[in-house]
N, C-alpha and C. Protein backbone atom coordinates (compact mmCIF):
# COMPACT_ATOMS: atom_id res chain seq x y z
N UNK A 1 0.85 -1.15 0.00
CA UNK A 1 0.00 0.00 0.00
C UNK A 1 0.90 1.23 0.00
N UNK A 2 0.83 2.35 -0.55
CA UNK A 2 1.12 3.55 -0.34
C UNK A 2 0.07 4.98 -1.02
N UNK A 3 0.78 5.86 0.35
CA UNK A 3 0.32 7.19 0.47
C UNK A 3 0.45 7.97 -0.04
N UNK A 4 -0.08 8.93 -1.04
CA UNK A 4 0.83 10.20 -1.30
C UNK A 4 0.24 11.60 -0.88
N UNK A 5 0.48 11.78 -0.52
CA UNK A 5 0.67 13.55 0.28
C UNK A 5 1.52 14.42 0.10
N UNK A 6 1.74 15.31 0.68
CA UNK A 6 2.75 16.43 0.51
C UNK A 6 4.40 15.91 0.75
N UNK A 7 5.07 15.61 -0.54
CA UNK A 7 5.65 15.07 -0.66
C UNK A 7 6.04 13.86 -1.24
N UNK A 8 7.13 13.19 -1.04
CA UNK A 8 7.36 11.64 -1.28
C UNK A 8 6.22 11.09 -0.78
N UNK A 9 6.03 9.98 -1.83
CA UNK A 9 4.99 8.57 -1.21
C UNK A 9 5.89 7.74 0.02
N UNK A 10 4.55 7.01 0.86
CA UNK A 10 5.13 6.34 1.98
C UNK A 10 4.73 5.10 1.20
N UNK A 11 5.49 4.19 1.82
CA UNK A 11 5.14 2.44 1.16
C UNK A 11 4.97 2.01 2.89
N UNK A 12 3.84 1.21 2.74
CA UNK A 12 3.55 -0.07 4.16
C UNK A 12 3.52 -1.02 4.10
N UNK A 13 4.51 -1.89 4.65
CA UNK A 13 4.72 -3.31 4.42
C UNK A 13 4.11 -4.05 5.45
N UNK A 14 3.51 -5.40 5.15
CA UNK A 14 2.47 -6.17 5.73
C UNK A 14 3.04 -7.69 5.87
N UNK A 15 2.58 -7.99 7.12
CA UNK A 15 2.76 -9.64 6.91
C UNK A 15 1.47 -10.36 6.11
N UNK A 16 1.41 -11.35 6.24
CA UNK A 16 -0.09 -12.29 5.72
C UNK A 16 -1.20 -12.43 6.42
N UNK A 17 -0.53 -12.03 7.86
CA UNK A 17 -1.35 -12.11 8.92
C UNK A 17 -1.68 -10.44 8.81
N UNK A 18 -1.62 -9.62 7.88
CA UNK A 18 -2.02 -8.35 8.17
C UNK A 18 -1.43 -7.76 9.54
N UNK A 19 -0.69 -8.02 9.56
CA UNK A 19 0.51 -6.77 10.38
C UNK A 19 1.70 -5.97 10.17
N UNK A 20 1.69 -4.87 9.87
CA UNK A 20 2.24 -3.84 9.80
C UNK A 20 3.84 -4.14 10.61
N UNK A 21 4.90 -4.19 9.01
CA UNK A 21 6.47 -4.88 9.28
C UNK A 21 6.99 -3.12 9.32
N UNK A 22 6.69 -2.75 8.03
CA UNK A 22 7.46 -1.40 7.97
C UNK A 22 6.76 -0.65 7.23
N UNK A 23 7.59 1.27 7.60
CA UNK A 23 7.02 2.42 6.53
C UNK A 23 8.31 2.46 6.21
N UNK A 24 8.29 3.08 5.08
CA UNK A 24 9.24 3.77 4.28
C UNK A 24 8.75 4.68 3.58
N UNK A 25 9.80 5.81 3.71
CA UNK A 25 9.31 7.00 3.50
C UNK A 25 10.43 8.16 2.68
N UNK A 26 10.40 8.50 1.35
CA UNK A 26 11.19 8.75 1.13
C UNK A 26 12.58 8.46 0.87
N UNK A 27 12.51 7.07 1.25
CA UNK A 27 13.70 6.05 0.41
C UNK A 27 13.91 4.78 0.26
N UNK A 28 14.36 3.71 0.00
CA UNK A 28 14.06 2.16 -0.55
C UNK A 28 14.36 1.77 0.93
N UNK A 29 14.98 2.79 1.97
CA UNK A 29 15.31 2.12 3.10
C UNK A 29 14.27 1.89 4.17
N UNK A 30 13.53 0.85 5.08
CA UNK A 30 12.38 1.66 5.96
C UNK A 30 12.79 2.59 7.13
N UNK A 31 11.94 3.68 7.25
CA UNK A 31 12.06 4.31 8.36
C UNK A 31 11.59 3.90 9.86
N UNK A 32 10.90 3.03 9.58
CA UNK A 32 10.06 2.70 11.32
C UNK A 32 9.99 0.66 10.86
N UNK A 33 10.42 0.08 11.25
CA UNK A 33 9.88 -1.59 11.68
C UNK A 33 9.77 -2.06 12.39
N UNK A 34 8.62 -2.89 12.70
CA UNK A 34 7.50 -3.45 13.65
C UNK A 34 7.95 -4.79 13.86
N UNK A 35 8.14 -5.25 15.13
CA UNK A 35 8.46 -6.76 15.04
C UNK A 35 6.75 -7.19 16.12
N UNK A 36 6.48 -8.46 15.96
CA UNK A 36 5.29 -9.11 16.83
C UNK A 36 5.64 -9.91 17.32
N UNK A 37 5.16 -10.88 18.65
CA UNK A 37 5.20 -11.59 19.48
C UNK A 37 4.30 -13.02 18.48
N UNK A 38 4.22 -13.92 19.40
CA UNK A 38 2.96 -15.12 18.51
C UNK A 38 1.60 -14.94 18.62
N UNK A 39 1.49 -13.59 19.99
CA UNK A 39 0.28 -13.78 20.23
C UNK A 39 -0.24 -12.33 19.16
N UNK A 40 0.63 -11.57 18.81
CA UNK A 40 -0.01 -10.52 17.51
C UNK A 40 0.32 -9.40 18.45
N UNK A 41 1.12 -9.44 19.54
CA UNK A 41 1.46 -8.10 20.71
C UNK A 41 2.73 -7.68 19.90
N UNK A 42 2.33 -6.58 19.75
CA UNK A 42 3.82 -5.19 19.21
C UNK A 42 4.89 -5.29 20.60
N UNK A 43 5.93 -6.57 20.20
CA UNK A 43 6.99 -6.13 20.49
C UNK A 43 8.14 -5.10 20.10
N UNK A 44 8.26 -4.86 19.43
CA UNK A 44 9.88 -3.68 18.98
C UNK A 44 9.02 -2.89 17.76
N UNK A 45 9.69 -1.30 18.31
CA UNK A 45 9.15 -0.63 17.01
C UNK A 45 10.55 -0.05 16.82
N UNK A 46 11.48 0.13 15.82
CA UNK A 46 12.37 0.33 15.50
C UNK A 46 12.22 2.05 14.71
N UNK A 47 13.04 3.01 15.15
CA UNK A 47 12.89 4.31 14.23
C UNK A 47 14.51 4.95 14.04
N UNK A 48 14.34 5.65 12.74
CA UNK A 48 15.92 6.53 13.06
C UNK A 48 16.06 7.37 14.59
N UNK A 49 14.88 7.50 15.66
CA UNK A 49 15.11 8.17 16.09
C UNK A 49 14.56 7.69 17.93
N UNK A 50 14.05 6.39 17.34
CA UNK A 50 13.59 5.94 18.73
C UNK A 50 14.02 3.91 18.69
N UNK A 51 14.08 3.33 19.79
CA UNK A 51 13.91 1.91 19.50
C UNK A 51 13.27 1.63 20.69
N UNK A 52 12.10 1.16 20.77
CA UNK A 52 10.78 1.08 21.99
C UNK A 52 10.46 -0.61 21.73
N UNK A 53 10.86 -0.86 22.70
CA UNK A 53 10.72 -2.47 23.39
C UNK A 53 9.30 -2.45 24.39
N UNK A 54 8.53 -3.24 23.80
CA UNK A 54 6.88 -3.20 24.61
C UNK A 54 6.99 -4.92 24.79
N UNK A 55 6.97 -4.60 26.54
CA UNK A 55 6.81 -6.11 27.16
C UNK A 55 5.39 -6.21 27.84
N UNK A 56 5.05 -7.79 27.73
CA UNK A 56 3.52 -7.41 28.06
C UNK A 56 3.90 -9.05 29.26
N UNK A 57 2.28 -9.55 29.89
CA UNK A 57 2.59 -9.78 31.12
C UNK A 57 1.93 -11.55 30.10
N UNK A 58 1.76 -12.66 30.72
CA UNK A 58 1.44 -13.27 30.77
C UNK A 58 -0.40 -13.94 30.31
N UNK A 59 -0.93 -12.65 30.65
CA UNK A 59 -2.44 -12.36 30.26
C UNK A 59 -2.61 -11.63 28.83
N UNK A 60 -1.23 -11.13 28.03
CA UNK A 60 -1.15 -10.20 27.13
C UNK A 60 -1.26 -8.60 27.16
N UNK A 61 -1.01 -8.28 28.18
CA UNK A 61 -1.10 -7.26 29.01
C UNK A 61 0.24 -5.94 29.29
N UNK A 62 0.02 -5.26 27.71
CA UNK A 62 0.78 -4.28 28.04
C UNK A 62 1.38 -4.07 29.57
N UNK A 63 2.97 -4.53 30.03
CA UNK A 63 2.88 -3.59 31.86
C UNK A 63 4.07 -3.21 31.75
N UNK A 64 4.85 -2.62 30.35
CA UNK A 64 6.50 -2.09 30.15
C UNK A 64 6.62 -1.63 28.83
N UNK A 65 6.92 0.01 28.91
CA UNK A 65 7.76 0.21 27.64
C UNK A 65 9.05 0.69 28.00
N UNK A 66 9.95 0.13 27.05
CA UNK A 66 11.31 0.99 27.25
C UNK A 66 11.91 1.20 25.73
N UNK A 67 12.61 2.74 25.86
CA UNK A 67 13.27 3.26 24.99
C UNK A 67 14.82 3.97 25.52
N UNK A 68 16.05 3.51 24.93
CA UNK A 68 16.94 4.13 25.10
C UNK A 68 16.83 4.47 26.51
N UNK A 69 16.95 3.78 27.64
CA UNK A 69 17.41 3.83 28.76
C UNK A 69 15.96 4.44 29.51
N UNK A 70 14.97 4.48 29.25
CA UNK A 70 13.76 5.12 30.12
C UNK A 70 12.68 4.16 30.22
N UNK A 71 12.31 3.61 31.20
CA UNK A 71 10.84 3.10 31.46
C UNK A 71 9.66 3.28 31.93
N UNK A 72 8.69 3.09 31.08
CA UNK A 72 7.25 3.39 31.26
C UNK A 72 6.58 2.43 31.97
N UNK A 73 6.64 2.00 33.28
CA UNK A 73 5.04 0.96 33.72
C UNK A 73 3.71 1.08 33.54
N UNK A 74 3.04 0.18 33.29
CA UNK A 74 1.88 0.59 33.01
C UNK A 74 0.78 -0.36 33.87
N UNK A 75 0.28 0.23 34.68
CA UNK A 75 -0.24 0.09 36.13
C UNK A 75 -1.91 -0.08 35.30
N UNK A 76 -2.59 -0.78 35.87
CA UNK A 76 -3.85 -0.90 35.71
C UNK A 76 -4.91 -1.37 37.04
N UNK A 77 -6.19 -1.16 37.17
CA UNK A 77 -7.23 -1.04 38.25
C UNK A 77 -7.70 -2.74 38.56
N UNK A 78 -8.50 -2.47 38.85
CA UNK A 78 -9.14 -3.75 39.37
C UNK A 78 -10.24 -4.53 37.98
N UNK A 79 -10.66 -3.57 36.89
CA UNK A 79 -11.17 -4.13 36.07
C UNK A 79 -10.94 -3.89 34.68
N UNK A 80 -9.08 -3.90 35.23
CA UNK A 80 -8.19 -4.57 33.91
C UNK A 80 -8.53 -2.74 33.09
N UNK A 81 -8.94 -1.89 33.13
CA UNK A 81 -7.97 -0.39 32.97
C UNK A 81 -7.01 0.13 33.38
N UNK A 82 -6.16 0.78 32.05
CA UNK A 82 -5.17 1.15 32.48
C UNK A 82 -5.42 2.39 33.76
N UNK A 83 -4.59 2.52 34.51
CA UNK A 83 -4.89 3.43 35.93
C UNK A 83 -3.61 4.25 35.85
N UNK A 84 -2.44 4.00 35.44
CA UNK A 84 -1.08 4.74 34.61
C UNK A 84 -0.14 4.45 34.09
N UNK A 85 0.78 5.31 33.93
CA UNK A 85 1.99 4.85 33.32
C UNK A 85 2.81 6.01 34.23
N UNK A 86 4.22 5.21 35.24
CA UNK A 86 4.81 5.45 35.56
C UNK A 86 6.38 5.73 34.76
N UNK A 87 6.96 6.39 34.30
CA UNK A 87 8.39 6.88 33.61
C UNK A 87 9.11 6.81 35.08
N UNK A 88 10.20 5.56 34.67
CA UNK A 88 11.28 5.66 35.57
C UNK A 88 12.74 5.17 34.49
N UNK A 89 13.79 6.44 34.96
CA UNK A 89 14.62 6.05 34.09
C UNK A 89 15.76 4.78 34.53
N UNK A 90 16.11 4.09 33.98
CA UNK A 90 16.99 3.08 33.66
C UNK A 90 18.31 2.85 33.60
């Protein structure tokens, strides 16, 4: 699939399972790639400018992001809403 807008076209690359591998944007190289777990949970999003590792719990349950040395917890209530996200750095 691709976009065109103001500017270069973006290209989006897909698995079979319809999940989103990579964009590329402005060159044959991608700018952002997506890796998945088995269960279809966004582990690693890869960028020129970020690399964000999303760990989830046993239930599939977003409860960690980390980027370049900073972590996000992600705290939830009694009926499984999120309740926050704590930033502690690393």
């Amino acid at each position: 699939m691709k976009k065109t807008g103001a500017g270069t076209p973006d290209a989006y690359s897909f698995t079979f399972a319809n999940t989103l591998t990579n964009i590329t944007s402005g060159s044959a190289i991608p700018n952002h790639r997506y890796a998945y777990d088995s269960a279809g949970n966004l582990t690693n999003l890869l960028s020129s400018t970020a690399t964000n590792r999303f760990i989830y719990s046993a239930q599939n349950k977003l409860v960690r992001i980390e980027d370049r040395g900073f972590t996000n917890e992600v705290l939830y209530d009694s009926q499984n809403r999120v309740r926050r996200g704590s930033g502690v750095n690393i």
